[in-house]
N, C-alpha and C. Protein backbone atom coordinates (compact mmCIF):
# COMPACT_ATOMS: atom_id res chain seq x y z
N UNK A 1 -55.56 -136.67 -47.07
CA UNK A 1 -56.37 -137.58 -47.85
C UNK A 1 -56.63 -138.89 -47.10
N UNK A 2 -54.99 -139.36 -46.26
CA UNK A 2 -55.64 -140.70 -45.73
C UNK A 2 -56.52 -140.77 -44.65
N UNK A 3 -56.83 -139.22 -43.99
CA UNK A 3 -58.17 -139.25 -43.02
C UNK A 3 -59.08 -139.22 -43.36
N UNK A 4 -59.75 -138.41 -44.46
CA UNK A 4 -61.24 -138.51 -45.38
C UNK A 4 -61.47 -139.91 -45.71
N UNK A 5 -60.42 -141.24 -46.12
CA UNK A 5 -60.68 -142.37 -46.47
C UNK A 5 -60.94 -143.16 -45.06
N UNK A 6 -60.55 -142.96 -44.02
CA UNK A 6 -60.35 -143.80 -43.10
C UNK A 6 -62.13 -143.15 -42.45
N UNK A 7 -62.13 -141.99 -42.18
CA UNK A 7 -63.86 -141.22 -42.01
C UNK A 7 -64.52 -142.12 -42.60
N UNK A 8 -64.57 -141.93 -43.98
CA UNK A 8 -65.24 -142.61 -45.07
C UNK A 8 -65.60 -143.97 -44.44
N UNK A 9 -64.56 -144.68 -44.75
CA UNK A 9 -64.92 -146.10 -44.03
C UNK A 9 -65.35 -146.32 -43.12
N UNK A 10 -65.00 -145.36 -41.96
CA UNK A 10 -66.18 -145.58 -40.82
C UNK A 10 -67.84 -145.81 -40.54
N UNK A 11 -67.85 -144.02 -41.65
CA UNK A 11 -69.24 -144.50 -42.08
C UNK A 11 -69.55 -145.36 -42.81
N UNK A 12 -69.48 -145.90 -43.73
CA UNK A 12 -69.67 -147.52 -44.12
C UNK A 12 -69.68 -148.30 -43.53
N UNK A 13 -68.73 -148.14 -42.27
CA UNK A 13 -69.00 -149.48 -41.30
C UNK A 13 -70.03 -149.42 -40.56
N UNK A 14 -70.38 -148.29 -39.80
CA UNK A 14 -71.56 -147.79 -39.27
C UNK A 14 -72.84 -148.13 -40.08
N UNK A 15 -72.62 -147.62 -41.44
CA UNK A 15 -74.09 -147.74 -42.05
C UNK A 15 -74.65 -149.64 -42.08
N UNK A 16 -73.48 -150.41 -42.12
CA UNK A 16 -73.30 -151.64 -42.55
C UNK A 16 -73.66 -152.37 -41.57
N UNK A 17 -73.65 -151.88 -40.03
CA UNK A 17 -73.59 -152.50 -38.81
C UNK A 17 -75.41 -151.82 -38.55
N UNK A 18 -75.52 -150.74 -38.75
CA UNK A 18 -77.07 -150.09 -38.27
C UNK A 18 -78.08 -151.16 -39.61
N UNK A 19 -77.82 -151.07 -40.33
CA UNK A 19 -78.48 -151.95 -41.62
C UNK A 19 -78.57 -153.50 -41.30
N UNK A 20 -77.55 -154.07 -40.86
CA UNK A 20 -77.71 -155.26 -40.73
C UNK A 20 -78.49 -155.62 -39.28
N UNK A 21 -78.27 -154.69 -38.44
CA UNK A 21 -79.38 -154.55 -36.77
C UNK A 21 -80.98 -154.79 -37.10
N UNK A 22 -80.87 -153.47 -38.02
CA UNK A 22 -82.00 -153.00 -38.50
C UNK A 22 -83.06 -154.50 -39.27
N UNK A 23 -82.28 -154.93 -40.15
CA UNK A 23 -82.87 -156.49 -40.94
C UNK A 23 -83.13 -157.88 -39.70
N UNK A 24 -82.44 -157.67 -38.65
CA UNK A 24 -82.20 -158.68 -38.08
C UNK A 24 -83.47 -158.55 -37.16
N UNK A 25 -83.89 -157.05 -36.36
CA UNK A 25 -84.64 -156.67 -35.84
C UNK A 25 -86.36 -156.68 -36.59
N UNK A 26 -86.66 -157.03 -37.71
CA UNK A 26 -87.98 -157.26 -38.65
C UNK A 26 -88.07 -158.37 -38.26
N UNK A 27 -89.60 -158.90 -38.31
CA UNK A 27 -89.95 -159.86 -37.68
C UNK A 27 -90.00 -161.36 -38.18
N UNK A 28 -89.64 -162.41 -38.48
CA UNK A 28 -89.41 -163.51 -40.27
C UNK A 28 -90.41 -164.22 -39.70
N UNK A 29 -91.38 -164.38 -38.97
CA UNK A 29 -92.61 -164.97 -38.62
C UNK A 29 -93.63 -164.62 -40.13
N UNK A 30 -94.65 -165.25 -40.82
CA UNK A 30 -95.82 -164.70 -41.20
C UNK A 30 -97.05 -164.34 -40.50
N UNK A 31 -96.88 -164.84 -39.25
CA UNK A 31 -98.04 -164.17 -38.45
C UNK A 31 -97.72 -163.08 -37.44
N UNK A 32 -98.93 -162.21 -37.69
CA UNK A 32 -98.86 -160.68 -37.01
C UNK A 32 -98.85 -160.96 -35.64
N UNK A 33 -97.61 -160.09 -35.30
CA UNK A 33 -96.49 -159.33 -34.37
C UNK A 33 -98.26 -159.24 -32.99
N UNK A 34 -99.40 -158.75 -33.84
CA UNK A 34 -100.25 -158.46 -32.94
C UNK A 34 -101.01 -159.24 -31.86
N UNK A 35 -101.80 -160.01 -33.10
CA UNK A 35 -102.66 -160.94 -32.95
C UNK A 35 -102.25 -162.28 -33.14
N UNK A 36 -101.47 -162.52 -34.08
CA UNK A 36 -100.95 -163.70 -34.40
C UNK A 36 -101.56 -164.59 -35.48
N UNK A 37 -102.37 -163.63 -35.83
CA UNK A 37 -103.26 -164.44 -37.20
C UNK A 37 -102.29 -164.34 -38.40
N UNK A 38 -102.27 -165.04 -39.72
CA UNK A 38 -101.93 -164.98 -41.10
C UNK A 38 -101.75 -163.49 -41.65
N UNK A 39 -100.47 -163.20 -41.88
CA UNK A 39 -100.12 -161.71 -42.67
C UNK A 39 -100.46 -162.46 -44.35
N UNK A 40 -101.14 -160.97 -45.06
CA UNK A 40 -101.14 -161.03 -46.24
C UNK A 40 -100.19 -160.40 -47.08
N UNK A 41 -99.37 -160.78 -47.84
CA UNK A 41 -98.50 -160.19 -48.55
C UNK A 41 -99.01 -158.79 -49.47
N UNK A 42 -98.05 -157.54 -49.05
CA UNK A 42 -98.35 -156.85 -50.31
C UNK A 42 -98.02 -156.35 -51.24
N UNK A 43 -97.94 -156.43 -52.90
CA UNK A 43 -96.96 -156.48 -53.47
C UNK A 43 -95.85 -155.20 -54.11
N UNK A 44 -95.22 -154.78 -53.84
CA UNK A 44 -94.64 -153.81 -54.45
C UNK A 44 -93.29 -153.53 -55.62
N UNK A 45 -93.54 -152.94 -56.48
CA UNK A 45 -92.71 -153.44 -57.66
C UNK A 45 -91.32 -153.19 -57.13
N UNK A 46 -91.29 -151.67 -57.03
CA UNK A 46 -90.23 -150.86 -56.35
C UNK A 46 -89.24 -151.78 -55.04
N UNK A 47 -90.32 -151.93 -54.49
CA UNK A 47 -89.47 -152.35 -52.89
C UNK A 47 -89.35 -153.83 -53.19
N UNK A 48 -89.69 -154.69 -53.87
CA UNK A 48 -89.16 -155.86 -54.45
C UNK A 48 -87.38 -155.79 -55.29
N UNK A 49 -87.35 -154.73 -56.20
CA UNK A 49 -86.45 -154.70 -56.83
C UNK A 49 -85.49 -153.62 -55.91
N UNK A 50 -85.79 -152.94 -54.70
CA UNK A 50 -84.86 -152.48 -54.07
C UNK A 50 -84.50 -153.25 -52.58
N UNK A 51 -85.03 -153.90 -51.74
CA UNK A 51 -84.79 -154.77 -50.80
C UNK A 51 -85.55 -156.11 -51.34
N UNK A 52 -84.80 -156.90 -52.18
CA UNK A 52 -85.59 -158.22 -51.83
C UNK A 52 -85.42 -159.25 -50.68
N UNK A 53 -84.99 -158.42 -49.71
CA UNK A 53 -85.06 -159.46 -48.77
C UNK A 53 -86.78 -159.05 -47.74
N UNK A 54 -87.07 -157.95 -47.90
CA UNK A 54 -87.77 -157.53 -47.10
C UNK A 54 -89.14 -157.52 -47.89
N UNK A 55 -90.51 -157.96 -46.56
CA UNK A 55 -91.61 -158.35 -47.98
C UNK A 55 -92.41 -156.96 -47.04
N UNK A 56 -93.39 -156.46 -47.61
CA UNK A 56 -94.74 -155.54 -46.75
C UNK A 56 -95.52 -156.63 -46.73
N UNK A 57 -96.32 -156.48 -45.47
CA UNK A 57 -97.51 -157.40 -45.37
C UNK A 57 -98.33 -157.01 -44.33
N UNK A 58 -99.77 -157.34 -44.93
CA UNK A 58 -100.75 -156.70 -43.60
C UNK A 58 -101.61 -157.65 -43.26
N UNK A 59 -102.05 -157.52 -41.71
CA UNK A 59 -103.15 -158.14 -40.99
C UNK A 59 -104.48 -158.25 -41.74
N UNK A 60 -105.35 -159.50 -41.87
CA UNK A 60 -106.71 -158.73 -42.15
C UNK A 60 -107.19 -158.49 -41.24
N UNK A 61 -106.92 -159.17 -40.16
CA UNK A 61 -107.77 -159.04 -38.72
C UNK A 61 -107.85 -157.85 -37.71
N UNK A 62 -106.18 -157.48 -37.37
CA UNK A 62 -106.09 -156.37 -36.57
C UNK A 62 -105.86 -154.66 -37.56
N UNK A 63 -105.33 -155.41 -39.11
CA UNK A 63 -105.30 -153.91 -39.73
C UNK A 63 -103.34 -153.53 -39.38
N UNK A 64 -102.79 -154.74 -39.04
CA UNK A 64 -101.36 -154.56 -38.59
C UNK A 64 -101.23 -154.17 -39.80
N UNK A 65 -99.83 -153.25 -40.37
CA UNK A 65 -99.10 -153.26 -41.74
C UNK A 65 -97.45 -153.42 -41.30
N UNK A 66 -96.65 -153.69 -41.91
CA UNK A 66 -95.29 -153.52 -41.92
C UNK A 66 -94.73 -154.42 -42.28
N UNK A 67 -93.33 -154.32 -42.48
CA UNK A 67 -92.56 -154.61 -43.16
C UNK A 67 -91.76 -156.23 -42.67
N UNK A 68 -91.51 -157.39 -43.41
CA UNK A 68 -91.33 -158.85 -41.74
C UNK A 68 -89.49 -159.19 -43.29
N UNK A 69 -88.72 -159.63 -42.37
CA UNK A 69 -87.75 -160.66 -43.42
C UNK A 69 -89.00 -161.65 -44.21
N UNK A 70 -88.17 -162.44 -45.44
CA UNK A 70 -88.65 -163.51 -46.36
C UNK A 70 -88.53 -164.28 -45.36
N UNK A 71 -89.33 -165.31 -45.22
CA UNK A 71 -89.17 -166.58 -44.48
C UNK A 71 -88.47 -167.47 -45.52
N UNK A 72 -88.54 -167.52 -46.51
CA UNK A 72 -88.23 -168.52 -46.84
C UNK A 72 -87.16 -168.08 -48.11
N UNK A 73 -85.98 -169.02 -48.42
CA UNK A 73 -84.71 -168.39 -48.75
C UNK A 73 -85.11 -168.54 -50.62
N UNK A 74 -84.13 -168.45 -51.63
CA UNK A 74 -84.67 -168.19 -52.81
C UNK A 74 -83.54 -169.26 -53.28
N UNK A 75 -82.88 -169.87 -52.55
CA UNK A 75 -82.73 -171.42 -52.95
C UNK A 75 -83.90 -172.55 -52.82
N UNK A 76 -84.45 -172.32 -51.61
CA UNK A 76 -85.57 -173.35 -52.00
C UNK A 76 -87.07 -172.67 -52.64
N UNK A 77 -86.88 -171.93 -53.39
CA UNK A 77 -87.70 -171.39 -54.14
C UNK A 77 -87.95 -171.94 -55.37
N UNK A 78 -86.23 -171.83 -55.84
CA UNK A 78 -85.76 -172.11 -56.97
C UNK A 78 -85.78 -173.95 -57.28
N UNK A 79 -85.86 -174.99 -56.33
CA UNK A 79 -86.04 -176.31 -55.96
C UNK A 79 -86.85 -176.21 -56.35
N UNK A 80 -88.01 -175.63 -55.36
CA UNK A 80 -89.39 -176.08 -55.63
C UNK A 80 -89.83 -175.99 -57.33
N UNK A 81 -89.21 -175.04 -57.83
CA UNK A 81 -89.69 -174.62 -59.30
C UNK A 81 -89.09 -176.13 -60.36
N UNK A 82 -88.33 -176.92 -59.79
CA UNK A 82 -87.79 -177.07 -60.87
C UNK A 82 -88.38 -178.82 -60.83
């Protein structure tokens, strides 16, 4: 039993270490990776309520799409609101 737990945890650590690469590696700029013009946000209900850290957004110019970090954190979100 105490090898299936110690496995176990490995993969968790693995998944935890490829996941956090993975977020770090998206781009937190708003301008496209391509051209460098203004990304437009696009909105999704789903992928809001399952990664909110991660926004979709596309080029109008080059037609770029994918996925960038929030630039901006949801403490000063919450400032600005108040």
């Amino acid at each position: 039993m105490l090898i299936v737990v110690v496995l176990f945890a490995t993969v968790l650590l693995r998944a935890a270490i490829v996941t956090t690469f993975v977020y770090l590696m998206l781009p937190a700029k708003r301008e496209c990776p391509r051209c460098g013009a203004p990304l437009a946000l696009i909105q999704h209900s789903l992928l809001r309520r399952l990664l909110p850290l991660v926004e979709h957004r596309w080029c109008l110019d080059c037609g770029w799409s994918g996925a960038v970090r929030q630039a901006q954190s949801r403490v000063i979100r919450r400032a600005a609101r108040s």
